[in-house]
PDB file of N, CA and C in Angstrom:
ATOM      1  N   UNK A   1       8.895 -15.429   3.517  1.00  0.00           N
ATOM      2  CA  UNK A   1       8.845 -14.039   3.883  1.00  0.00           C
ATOM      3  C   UNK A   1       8.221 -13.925   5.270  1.00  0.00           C
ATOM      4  N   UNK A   2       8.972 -13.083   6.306  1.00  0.00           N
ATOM      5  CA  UNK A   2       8.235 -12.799   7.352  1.00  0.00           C
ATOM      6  C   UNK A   2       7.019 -12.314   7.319  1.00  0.00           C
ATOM      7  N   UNK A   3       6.112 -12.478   8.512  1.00  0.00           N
ATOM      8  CA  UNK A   3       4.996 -12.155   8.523  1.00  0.00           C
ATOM      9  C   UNK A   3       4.552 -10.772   8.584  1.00  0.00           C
ATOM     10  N   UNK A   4       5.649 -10.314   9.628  1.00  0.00           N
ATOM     11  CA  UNK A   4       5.857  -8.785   9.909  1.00  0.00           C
ATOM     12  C   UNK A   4       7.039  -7.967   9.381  1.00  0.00           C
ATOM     13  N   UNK A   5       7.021  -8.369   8.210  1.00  0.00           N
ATOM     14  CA  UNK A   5       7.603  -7.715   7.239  1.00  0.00           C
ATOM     15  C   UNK A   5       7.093  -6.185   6.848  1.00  0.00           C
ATOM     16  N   UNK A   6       8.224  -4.861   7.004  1.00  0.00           N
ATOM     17  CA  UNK A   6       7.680  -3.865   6.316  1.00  0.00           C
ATOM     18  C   UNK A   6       8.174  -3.433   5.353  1.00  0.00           C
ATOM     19  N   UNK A   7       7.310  -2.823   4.742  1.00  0.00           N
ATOM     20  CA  UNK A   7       7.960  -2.146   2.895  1.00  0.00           C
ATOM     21  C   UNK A   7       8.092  -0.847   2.991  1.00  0.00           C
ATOM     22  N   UNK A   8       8.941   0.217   3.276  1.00  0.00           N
ATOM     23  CA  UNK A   8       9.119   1.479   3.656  1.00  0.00           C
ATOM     24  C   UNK A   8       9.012   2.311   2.011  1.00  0.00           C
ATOM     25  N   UNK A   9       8.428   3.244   1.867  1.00  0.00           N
ATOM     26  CA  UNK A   9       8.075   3.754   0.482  1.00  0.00           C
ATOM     27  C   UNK A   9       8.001   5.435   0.856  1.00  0.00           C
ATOM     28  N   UNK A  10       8.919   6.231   0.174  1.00  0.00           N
ATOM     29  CA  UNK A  10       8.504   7.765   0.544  1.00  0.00           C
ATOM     30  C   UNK A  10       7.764   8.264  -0.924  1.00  0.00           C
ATOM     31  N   UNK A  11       6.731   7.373  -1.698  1.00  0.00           N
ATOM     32  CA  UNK A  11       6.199   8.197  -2.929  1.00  0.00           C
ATOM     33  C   UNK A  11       4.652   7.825  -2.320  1.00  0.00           C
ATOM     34  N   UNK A  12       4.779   9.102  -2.287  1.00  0.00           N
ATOM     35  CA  UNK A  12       3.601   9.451  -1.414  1.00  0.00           C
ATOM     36  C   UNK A  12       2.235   9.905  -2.090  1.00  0.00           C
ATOM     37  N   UNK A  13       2.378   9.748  -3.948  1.00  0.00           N
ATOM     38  CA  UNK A  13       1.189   9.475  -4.464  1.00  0.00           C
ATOM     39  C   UNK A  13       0.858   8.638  -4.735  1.00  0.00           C
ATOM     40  N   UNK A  14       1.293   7.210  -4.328  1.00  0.00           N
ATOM     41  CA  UNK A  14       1.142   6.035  -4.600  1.00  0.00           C
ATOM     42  C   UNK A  14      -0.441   5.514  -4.145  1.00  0.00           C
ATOM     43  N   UNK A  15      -0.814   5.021  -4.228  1.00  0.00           N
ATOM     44  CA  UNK A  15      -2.223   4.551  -3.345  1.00  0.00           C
ATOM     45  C   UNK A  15      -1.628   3.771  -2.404  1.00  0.00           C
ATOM     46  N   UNK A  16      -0.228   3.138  -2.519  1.00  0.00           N
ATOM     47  CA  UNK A  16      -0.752   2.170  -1.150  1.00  0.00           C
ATOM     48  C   UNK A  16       0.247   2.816  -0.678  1.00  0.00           C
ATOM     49  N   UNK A  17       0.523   4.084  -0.459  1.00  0.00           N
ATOM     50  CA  UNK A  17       1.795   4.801   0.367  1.00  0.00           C
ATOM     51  C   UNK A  17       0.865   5.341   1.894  1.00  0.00           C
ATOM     52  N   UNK A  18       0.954   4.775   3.329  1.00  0.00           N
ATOM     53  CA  UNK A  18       0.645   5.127   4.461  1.00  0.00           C
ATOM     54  C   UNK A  18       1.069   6.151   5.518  1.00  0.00           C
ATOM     55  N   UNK A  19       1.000   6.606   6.514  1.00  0.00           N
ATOM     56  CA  UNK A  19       1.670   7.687   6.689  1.00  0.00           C
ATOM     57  C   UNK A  19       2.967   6.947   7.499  1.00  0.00           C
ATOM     58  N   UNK A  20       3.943   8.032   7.492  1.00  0.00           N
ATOM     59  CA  UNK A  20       5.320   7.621   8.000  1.00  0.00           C
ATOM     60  C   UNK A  20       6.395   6.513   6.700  1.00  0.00           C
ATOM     61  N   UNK A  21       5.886   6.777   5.648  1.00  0.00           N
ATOM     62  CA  UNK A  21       6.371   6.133   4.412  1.00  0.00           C
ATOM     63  C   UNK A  21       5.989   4.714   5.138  1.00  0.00           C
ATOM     64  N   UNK A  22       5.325   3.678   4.765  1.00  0.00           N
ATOM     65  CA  UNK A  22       4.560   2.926   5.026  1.00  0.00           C
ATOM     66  C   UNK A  22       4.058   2.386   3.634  1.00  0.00           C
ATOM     67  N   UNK A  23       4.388   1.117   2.930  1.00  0.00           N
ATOM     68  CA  UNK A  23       3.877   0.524   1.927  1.00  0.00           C
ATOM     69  C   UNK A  23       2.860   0.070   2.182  1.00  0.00           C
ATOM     70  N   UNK A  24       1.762   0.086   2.185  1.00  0.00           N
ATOM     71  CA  UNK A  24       0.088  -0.713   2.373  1.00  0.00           C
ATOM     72  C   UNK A  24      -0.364  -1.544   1.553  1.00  0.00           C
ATOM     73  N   UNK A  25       0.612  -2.149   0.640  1.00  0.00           N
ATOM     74  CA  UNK A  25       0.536  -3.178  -0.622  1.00  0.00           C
ATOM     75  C   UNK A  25       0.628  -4.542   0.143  1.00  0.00           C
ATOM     76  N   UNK A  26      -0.634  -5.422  -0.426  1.00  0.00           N
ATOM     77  CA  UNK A  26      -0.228  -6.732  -0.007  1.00  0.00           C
ATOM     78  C   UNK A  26       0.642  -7.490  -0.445  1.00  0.00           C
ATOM     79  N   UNK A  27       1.259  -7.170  -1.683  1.00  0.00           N
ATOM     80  CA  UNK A  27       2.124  -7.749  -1.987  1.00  0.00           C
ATOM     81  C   UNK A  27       2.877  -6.663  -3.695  1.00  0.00           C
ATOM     82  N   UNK A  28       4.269  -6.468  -3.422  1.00  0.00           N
ATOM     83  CA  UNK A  28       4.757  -5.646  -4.474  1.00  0.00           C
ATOM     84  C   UNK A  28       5.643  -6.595  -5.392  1.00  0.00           C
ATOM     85  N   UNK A  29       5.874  -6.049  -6.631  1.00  0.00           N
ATOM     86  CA  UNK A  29       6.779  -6.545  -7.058  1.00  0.00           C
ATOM     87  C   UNK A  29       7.226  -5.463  -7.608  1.00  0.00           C
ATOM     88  N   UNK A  30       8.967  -5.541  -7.204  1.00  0.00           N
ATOM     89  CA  UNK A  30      10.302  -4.906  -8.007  1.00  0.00           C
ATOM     90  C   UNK A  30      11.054  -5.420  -8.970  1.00  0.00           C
ATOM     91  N   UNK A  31      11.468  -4.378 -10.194  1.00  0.00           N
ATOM     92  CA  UNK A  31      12.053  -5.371 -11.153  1.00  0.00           C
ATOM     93  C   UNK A  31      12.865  -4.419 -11.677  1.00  0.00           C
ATOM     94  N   UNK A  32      14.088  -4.611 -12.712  1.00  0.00           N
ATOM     95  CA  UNK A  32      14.646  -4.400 -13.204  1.00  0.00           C
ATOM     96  C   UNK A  32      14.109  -2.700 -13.876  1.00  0.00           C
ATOM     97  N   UNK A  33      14.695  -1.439 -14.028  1.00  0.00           N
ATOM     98  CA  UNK A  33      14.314  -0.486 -15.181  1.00  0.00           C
ATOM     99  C   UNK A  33      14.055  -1.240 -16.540  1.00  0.00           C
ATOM    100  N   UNK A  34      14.926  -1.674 -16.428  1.00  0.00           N
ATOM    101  CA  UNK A  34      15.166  -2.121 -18.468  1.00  0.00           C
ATOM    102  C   UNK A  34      13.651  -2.790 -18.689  1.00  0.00           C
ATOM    103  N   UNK A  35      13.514  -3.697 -17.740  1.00  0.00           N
ATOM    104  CA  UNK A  35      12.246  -4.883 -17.541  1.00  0.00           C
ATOM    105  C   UNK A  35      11.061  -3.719 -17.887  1.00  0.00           C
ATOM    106  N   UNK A  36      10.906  -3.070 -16.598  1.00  0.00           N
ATOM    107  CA  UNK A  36       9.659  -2.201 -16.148  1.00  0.00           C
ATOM    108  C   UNK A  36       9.436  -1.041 -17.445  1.00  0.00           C
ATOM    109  N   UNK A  37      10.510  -0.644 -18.369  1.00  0.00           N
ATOM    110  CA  UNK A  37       9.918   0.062 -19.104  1.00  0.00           C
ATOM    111  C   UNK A  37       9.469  -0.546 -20.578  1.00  0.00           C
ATOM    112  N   UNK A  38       9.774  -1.856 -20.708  1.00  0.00           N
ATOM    113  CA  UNK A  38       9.113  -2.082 -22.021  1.00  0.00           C
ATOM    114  C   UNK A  38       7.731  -3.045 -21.534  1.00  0.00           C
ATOM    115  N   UNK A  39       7.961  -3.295 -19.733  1.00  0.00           N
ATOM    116  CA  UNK A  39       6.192  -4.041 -19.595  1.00  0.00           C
ATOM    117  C   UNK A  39       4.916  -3.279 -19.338  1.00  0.00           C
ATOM    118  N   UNK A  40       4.022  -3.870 -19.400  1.00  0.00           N
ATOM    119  CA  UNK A  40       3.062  -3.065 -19.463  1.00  0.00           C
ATOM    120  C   UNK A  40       2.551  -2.661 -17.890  1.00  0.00           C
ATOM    121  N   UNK A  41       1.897  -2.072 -17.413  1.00  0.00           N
ATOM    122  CA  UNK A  41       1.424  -2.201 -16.332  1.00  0.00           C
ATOM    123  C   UNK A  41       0.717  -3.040 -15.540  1.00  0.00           C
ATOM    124  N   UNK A  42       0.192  -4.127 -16.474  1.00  0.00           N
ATOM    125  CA  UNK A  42      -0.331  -5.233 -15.862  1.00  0.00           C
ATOM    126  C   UNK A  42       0.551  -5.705 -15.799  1.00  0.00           C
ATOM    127  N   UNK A  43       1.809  -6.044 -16.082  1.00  0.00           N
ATOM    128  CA  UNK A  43       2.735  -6.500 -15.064  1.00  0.00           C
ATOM    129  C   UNK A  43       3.163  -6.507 -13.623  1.00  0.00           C
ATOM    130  N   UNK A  44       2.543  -7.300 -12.358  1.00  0.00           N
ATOM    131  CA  UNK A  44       2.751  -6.664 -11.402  1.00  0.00           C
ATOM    132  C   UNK A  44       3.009  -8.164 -10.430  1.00  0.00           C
ATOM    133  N   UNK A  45       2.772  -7.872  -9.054  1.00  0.00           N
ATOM    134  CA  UNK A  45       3.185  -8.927  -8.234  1.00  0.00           C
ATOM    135  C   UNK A  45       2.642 -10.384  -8.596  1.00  0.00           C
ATOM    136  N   UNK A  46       0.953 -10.445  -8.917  1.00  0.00           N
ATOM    137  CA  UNK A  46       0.732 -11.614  -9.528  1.00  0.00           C
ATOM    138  C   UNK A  46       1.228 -12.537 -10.386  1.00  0.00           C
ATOM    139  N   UNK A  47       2.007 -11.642 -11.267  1.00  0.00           N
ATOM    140  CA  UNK A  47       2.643 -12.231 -12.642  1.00  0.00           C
ATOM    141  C   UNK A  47       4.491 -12.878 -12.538  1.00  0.00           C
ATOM    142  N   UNK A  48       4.696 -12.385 -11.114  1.00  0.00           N
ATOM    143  CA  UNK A  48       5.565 -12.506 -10.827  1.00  0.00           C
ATOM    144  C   UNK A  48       6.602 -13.861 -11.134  1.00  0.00           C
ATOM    145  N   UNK A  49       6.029 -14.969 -10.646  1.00  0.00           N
ATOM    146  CA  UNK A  49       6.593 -15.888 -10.264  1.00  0.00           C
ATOM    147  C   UNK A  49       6.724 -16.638 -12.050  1.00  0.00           C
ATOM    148  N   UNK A  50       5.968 -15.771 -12.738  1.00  0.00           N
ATOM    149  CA  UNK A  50       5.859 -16.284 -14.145  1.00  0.00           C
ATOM    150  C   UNK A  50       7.097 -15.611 -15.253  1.00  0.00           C
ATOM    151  N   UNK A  51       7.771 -14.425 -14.390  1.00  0.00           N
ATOM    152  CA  UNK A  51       8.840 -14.084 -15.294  1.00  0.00           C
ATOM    153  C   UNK A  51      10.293 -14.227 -14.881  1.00  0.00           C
ATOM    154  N   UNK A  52      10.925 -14.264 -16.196  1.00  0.00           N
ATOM    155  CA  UNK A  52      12.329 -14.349 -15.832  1.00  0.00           C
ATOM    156  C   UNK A  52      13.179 -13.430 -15.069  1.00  0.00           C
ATOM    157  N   UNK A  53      14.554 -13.496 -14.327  1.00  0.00           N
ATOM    158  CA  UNK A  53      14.956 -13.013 -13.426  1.00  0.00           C
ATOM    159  C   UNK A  53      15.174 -11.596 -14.264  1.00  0.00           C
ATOM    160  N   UNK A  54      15.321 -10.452 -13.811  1.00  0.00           N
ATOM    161  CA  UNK A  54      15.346  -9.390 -14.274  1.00  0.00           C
ATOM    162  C   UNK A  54      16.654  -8.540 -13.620  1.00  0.00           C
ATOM    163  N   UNK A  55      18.094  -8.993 -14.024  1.00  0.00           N
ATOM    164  CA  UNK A  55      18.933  -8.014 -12.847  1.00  0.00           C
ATOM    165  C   UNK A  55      19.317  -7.117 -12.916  1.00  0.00           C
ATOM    166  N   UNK A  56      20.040  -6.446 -12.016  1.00  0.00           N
ATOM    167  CA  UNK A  56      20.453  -4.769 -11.568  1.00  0.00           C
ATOM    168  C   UNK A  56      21.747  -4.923 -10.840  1.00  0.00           C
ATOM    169  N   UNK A  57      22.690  -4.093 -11.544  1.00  0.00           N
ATOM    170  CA  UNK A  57      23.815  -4.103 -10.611  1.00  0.00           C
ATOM    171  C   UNK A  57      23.859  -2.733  -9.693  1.00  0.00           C
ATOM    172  N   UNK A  58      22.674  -1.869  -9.525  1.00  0.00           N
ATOM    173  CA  UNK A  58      22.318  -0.540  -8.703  1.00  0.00           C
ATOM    174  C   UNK A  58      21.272  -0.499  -8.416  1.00  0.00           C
ATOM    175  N   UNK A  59      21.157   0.188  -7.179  1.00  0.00           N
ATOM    176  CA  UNK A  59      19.696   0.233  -6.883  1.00  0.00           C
ATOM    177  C   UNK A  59      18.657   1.475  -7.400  1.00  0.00           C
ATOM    178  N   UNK A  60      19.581   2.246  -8.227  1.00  0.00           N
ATOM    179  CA  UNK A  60      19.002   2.991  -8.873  1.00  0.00           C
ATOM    180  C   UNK A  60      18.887   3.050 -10.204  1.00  0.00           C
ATOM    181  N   UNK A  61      19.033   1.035 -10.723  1.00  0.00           N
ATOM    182  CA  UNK A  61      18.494   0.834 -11.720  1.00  0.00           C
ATOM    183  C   UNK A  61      17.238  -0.245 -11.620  1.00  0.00           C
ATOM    184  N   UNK A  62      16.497   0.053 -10.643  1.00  0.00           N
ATOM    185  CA  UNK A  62      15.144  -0.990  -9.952  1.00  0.00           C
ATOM    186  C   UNK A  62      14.009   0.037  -9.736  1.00  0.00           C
ATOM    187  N   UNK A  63      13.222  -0.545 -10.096  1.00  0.00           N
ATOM    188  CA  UNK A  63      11.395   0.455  -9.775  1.00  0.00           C
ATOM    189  C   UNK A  63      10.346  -0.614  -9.380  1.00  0.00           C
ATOM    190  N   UNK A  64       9.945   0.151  -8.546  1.00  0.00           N
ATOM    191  CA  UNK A  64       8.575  -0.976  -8.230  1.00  0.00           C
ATOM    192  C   UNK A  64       7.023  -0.589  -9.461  1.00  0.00           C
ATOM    193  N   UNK A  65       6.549  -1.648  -9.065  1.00  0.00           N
ATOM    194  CA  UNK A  65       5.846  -2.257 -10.617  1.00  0.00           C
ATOM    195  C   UNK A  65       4.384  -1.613  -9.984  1.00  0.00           C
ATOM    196  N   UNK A  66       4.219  -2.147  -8.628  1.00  0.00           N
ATOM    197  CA  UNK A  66       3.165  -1.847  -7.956  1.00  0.00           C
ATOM    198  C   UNK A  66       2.971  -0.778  -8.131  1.00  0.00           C
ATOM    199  N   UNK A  67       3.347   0.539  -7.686  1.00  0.00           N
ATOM    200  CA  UNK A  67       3.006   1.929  -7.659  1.00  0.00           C
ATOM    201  C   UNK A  67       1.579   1.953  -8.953  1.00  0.00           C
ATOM    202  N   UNK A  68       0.528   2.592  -8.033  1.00  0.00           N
ATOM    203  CA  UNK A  68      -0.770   2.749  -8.752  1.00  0.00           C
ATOM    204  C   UNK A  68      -1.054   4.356  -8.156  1.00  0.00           C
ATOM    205  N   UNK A  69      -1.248   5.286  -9.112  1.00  0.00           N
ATOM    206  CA  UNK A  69      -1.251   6.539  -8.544  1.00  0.00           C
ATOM    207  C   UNK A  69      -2.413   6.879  -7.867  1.00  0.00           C
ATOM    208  N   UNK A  70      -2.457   7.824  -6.688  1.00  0.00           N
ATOM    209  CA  UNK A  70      -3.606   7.822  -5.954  1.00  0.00           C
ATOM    210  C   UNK A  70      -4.470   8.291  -6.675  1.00  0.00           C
ATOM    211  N   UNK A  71      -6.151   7.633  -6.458  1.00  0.00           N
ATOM    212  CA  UNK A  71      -7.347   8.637  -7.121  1.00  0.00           C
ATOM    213  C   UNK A  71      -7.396   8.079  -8.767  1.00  0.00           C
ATOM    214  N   UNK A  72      -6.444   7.283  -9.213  1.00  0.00           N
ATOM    215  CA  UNK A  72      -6.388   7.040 -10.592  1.00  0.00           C
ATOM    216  C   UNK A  72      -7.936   6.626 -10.934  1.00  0.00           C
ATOM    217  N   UNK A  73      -8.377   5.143 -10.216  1.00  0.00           N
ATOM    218  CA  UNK A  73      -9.411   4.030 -10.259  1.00  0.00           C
ATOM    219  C   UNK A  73      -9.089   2.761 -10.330  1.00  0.00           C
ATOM    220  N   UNK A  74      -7.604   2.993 -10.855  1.00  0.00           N
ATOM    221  CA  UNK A  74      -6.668   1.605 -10.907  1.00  0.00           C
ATOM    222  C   UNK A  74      -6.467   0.893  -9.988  1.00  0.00           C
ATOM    223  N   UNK A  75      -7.447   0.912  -8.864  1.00  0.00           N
ATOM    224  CA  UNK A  75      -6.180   0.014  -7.477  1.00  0.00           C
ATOM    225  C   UNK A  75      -6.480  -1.532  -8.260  1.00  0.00           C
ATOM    226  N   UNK A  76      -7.924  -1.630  -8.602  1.00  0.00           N
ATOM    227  CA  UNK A  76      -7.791  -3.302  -8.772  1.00  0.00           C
ATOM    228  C   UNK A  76      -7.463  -4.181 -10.391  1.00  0.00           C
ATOM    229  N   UNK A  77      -6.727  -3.281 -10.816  1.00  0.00           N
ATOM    230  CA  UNK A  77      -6.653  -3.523 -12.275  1.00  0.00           C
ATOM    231  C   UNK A  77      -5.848  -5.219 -12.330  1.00  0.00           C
ATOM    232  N   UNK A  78      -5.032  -5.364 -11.695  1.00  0.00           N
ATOM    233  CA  UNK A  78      -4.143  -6.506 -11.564  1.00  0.00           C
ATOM    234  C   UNK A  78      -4.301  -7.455 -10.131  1.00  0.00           C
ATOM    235  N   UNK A  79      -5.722  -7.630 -10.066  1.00  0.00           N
ATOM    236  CA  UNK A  79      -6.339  -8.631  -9.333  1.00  0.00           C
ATOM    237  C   UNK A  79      -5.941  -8.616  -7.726  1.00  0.00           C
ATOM    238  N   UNK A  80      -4.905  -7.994  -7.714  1.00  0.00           N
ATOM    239  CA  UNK A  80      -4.776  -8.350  -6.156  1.00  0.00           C
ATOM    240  C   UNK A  80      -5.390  -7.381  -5.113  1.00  0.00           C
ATOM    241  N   UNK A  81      -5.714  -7.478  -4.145  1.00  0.00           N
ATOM    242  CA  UNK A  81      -6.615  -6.816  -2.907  1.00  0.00           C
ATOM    243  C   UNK A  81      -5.929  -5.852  -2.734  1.00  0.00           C
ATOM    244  N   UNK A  82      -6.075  -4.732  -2.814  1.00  0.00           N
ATOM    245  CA  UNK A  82      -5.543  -3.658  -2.415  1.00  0.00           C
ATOM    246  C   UNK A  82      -5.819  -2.882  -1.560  1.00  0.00           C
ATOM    247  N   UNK A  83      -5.329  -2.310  -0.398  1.00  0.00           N
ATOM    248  CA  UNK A  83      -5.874  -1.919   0.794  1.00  0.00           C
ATOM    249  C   UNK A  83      -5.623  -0.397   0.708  1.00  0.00           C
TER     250      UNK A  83
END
């Protein structure tokens, strides 16, 4: 992955949503609907490399896992640094 890689995001209660839609996540993971609604929320970028492929033939059957709502308390629930 590039270094200067950006993640463009317009949900703007997200905690790591920046201004100008701007992802501020060090690292996200996207997965499948079908996947994302029977996992739990600790399912997230960490756990990643530990699950099976999850596919989509639309992009409006994919959600990101990351999304932590602003103000919740949740940013560090799933270990990773959250900015």
């Amino acid at each position: 992955m590039a270094h200067n890689q950006q993640i463009m995001c317009s949900v703007n209660t997200c905690h790591y949503w920046k201004s100008g839609n701007h992802c501020g996540a060090e690292c996200i993971m996207v997965t499948a609907d079908s996947f994302a609604a029977s996992a739990p929320d600790t399912i997230d970028a960490p756990k990643a490399s530990t699950l099976s492929a999850t596919p989509a033939q639309y992009c409006e059957e994919t959600c990101c896992k990351t999304f932590t709502h602003k103000g919740s308390g949740k940013e560090r629930t799933d270990g990773v640094m959250k900015l």
